[in-house]
N, C-alpha and C. Protein backbone atom coordinates (compact mmCIF):
# COMPACT_ATOMS: atom_id res chain seq x y z
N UNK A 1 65.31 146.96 64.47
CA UNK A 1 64.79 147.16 63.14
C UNK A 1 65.73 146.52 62.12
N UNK A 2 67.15 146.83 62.16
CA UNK A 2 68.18 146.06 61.61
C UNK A 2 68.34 144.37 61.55
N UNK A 3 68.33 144.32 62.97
CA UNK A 3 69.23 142.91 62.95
C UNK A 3 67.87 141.92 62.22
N UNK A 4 66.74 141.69 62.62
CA UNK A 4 66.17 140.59 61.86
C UNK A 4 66.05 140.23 60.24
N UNK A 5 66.51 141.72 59.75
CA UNK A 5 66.19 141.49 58.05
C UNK A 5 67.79 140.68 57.68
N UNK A 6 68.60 141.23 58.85
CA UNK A 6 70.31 140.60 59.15
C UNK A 6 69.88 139.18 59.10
N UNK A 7 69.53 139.01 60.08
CA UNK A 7 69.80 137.46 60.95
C UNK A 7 68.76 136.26 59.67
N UNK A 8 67.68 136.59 59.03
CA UNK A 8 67.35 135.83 57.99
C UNK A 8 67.85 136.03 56.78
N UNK A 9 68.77 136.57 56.27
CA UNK A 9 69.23 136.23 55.21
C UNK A 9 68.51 137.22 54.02
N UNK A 10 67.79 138.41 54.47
CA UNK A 10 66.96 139.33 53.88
C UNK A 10 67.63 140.60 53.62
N UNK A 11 69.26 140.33 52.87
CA UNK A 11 69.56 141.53 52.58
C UNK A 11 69.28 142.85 51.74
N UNK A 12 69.01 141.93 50.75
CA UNK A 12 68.45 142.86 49.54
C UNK A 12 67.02 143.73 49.88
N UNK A 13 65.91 143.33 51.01
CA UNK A 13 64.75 144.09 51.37
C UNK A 13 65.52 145.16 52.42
N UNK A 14 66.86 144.66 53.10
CA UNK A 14 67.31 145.40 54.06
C UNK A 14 67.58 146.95 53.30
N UNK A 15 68.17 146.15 52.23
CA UNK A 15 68.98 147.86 51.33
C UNK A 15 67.73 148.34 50.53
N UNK A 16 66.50 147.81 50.08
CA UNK A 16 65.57 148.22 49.11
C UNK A 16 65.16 149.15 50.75
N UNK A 17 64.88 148.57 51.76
CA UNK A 17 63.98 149.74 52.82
C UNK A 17 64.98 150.73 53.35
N UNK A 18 66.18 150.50 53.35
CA UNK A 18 67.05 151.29 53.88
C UNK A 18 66.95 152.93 52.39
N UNK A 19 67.02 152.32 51.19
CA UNK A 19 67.29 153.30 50.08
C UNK A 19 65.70 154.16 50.23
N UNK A 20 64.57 153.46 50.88
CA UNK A 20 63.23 154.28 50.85
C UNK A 20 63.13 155.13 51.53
N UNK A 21 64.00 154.77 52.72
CA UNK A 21 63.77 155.76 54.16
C UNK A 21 64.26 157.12 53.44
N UNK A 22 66.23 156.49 52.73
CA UNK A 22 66.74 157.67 52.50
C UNK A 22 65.90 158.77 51.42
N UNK A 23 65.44 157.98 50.55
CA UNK A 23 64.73 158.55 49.63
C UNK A 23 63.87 159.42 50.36
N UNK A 24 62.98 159.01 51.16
CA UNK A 24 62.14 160.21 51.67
C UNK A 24 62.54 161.18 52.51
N UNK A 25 63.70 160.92 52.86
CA UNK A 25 63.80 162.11 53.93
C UNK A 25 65.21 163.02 52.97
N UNK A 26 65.73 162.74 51.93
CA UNK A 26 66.15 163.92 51.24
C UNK A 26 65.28 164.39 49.69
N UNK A 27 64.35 163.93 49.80
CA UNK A 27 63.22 164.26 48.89
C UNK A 27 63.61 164.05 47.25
N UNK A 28 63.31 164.74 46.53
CA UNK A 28 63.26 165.23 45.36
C UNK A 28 64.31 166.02 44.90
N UNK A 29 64.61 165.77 43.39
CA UNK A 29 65.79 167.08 43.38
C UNK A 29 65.46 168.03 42.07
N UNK A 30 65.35 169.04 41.59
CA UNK A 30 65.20 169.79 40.80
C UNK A 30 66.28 170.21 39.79
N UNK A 31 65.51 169.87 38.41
CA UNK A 31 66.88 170.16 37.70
C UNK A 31 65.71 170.87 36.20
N UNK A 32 66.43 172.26 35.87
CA UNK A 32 65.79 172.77 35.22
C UNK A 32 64.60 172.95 35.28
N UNK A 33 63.95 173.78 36.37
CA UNK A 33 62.46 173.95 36.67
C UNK A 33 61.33 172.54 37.21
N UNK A 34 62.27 171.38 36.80
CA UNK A 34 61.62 169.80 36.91
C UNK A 34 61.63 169.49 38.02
N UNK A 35 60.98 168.65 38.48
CA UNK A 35 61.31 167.99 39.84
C UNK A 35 61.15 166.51 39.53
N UNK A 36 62.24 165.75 40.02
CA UNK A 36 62.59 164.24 39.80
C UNK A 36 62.90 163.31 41.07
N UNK A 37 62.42 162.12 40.77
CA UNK A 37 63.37 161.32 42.21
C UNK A 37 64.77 161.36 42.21
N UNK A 38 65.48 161.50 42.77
CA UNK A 38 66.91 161.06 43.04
C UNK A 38 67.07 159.72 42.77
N UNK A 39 68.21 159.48 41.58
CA UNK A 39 68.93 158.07 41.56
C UNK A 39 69.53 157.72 42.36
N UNK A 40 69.43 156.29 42.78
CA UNK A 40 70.17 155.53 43.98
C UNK A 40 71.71 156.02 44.00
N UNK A 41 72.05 156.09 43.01
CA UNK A 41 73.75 156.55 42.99
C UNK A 41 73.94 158.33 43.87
N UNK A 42 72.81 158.88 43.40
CA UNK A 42 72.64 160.05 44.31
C UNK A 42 72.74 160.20 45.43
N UNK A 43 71.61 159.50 45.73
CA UNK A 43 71.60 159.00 47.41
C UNK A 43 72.70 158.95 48.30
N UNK A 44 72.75 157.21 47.32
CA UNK A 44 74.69 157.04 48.25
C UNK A 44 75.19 158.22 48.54
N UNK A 45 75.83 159.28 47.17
CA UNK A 45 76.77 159.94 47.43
C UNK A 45 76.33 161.11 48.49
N UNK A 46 75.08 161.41 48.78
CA UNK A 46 74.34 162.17 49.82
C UNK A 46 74.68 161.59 51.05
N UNK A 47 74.64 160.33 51.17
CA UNK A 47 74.48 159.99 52.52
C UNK A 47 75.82 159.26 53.09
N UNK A 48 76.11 159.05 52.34
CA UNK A 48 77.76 158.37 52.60
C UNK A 48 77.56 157.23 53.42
N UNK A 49 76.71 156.13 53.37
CA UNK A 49 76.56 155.13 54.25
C UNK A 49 76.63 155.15 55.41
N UNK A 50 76.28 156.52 56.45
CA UNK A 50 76.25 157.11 57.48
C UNK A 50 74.98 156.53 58.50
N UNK A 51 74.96 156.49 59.71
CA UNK A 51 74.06 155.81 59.95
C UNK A 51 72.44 156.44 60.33
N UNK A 52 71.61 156.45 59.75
CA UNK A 52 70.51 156.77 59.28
C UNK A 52 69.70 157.21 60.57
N UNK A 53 69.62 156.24 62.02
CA UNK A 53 69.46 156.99 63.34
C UNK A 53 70.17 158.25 63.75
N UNK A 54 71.42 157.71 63.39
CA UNK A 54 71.67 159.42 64.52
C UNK A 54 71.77 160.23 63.20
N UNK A 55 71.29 160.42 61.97
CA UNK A 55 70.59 161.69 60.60
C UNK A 55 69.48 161.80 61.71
N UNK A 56 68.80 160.98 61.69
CA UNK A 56 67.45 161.38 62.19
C UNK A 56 67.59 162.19 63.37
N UNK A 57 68.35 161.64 64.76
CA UNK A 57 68.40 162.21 65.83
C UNK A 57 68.66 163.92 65.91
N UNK A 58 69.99 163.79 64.94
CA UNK A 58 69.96 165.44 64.86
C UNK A 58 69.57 166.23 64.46
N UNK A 59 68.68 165.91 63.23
CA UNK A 59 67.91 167.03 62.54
C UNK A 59 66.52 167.10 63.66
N UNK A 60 66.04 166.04 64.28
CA UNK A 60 65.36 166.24 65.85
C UNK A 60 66.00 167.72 66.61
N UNK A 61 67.37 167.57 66.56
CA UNK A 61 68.04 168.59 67.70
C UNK A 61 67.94 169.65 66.91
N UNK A 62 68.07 169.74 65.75
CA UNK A 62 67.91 171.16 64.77
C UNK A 62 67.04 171.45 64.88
N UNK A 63 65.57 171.03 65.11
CA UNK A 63 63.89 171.32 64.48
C UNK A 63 64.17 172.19 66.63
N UNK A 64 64.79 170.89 67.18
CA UNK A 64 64.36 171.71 68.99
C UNK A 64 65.09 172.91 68.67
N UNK A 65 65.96 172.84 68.53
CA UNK A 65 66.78 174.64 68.72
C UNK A 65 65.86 175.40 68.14
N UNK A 66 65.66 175.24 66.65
CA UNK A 66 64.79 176.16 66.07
C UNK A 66 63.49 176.50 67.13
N UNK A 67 62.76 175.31 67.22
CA UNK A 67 61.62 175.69 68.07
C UNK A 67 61.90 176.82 69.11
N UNK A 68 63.00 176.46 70.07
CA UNK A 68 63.70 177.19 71.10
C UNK A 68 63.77 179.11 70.94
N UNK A 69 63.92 178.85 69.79
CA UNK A 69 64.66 180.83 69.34
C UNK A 69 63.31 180.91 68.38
N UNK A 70 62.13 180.65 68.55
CA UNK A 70 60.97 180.99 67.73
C UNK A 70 60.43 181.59 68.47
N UNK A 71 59.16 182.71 68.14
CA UNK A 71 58.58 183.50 69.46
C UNK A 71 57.60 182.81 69.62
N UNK A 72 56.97 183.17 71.10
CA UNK A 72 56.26 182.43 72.09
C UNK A 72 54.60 182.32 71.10
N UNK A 73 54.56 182.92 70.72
CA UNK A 73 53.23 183.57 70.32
C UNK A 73 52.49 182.48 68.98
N UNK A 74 53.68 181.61 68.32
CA UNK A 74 53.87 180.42 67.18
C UNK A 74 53.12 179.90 67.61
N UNK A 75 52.28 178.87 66.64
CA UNK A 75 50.79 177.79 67.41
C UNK A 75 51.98 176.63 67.60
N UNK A 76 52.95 176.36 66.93
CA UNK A 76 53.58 175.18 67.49
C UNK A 76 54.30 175.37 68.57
N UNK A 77 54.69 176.78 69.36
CA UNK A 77 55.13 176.55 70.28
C UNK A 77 53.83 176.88 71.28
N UNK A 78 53.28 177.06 71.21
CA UNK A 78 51.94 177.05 72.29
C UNK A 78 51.50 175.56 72.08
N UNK A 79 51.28 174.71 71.03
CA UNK A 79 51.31 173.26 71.48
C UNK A 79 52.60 172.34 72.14
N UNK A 80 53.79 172.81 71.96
CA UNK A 80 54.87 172.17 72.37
C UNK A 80 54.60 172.59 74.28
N UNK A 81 54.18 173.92 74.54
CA UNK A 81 54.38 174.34 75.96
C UNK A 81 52.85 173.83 76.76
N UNK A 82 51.81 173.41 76.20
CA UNK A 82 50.90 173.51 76.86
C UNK A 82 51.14 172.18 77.27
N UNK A 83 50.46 172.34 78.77
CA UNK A 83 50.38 171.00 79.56
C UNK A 83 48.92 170.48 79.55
N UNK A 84 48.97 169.04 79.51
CA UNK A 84 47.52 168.81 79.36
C UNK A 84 46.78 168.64 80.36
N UNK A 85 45.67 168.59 80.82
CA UNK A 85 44.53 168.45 81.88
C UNK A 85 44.48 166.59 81.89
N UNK A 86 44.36 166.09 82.85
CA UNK A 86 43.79 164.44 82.28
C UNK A 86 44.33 163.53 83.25
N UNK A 87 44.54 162.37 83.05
CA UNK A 87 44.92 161.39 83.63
C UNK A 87 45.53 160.52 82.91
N UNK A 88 46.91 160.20 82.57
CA UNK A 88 47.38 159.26 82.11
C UNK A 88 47.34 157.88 81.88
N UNK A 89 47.26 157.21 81.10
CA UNK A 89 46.72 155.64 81.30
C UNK A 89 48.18 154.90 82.21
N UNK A 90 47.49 154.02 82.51
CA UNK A 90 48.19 152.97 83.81
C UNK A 90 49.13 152.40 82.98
N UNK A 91 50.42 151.87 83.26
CA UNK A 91 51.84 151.62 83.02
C UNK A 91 52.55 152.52 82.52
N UNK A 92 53.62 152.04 81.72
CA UNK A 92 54.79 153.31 81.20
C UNK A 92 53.88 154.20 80.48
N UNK A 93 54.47 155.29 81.19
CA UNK A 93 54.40 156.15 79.84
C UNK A 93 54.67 156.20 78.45
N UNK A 94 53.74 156.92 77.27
CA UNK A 94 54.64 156.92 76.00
C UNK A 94 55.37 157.91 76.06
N UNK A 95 56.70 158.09 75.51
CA UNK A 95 57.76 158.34 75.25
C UNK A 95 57.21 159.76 74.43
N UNK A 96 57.01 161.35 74.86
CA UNK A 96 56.62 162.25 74.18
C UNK A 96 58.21 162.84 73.27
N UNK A 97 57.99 163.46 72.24
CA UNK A 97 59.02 164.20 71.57
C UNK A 97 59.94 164.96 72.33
N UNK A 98 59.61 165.59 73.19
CA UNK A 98 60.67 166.75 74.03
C UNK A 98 61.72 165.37 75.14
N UNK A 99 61.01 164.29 75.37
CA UNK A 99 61.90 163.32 76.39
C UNK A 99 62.55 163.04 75.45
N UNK A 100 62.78 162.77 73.76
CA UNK A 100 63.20 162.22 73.23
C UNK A 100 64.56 163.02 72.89
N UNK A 101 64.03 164.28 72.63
CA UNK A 101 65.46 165.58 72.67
C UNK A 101 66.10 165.72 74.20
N UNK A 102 65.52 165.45 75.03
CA UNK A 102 65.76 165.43 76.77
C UNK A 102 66.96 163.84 76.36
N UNK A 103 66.27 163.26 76.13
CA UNK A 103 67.82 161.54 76.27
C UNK A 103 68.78 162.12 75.53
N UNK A 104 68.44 162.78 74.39
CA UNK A 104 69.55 162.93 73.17
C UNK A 104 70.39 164.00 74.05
N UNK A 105 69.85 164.87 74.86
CA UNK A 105 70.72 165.82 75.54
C UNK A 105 72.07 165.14 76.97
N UNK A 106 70.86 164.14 77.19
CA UNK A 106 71.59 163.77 78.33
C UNK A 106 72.73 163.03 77.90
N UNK A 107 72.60 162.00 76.92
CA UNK A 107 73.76 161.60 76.03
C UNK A 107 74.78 162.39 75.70
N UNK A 108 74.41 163.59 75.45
CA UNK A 108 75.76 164.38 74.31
C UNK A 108 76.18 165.32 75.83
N UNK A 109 75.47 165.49 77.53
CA UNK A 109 76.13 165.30 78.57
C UNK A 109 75.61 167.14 78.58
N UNK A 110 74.88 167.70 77.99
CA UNK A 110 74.31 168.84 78.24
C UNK A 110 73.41 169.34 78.99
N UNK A 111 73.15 170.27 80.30
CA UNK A 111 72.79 170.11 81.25
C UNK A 111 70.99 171.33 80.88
N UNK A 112 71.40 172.10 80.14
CA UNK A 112 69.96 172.66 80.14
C UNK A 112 70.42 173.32 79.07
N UNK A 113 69.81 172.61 77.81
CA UNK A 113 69.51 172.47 76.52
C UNK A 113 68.98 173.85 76.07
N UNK A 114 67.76 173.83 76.58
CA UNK A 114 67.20 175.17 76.19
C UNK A 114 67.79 176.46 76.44
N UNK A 115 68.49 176.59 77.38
CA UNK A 115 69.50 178.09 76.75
C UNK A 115 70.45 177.49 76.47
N UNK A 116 71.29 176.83 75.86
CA UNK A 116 71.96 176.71 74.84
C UNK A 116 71.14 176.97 73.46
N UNK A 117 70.10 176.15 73.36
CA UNK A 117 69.59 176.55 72.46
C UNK A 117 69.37 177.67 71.76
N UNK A 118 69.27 179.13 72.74
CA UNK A 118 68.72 180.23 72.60
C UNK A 118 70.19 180.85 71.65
N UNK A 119 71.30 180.15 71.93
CA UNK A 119 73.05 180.85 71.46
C UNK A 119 72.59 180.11 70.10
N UNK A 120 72.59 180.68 68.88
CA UNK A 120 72.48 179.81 67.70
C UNK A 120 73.84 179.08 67.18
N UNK A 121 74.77 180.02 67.45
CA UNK A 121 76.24 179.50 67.11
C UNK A 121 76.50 178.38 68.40
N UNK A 122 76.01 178.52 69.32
CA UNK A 122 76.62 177.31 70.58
C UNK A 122 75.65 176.14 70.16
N UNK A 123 74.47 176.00 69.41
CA UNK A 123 73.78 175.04 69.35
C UNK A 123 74.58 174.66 68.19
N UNK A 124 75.07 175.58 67.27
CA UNK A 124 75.81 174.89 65.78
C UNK A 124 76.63 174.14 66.21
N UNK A 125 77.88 173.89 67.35
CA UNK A 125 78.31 173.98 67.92
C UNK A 125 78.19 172.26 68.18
N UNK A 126 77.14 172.38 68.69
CA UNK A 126 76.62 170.90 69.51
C UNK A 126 76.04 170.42 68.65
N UNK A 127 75.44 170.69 67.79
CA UNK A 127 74.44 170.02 66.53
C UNK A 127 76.02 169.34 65.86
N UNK A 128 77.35 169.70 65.52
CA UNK A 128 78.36 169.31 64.80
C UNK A 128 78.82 168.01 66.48
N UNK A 129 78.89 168.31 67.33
CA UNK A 129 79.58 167.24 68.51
C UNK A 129 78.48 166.05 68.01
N UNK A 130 77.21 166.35 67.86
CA UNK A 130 76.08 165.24 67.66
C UNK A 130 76.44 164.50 66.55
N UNK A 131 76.64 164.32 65.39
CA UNK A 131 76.88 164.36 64.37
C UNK A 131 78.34 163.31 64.39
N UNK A 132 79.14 163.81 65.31
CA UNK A 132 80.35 163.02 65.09
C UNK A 132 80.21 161.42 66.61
N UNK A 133 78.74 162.02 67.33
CA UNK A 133 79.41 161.35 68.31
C UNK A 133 78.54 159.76 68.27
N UNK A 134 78.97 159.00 68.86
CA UNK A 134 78.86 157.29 68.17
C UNK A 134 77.12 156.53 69.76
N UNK A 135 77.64 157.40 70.16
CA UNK A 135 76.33 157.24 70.97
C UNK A 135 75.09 157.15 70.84
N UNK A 136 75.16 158.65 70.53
CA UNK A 136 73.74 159.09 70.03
C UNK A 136 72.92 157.84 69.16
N UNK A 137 73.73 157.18 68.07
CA UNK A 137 72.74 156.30 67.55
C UNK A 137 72.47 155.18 68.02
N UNK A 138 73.49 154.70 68.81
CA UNK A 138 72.74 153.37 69.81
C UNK A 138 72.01 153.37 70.72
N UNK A 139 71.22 154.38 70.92
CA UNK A 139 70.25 154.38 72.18
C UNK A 139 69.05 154.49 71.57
């Protein structure tokens, strides 16, 4: 996603799409009952030029834990657990959400995620190892 806006000489669309992503995923900010966009200078100082995959990856691992310590009875965890009836189409598989927290686990070298998950302080724990570790975003 990076390197081609790199490799032609397309820096300035690189940082205009890079500042949109950030923009949407720390939203809006409220000041005196108002709600406003965040100035680019905001941003920056929010995000510290940090790398924007592994933000994403872990707040992934935050939403799984949460899911994890939610009761069974939630419609999103009755869609996360149900298995489907069917037949898969012919070649690779697509890549579902839970394989995607399954790589991120196997990366950070954790062997069964989901009770860790269930310890909220042991997932805080690992949600902070994620965060520092340089892996996670190159895969």
């Amino acid at each position: 996603m990076d390197r081609p806006c790199r490799m032609y000489g397309r820096d300035e669309k690189y940082a205009q799409y890079n500042i949109l992503l950030i923009r949407c995923i720390f939203g809006a900010k409220q000041e005196n009952e108002i709600w406003r966009k965040r100035y680019n200078y905001e941003l920056y100082e929010i995000f510290n030029n940090s790398n924007i995959v592994n933000y994403i990856k872990v707040k992934r691992l935050a939403w799984a834990g949460h899911l994890m310590r939610m009761d069974d009875n939630r419609t999103i965890n009755k869609i996360l657990n149900t298995k489907l009836d069917g037949v898969r189409r012919v070649g690779r598989p697509k890549m579902r959400w839970e394989d995607g927290v399954d790589q991120n686990m196997r990366i950070l070298e954790v062997k069964n995620w989901k009770k860790v998950a269930l310890d909220r302080d042991e997932w805080a724990k690992l949600l902070k190892k994620a965060r520092a570790h340089q892996g996670l975003s190159s895969q």
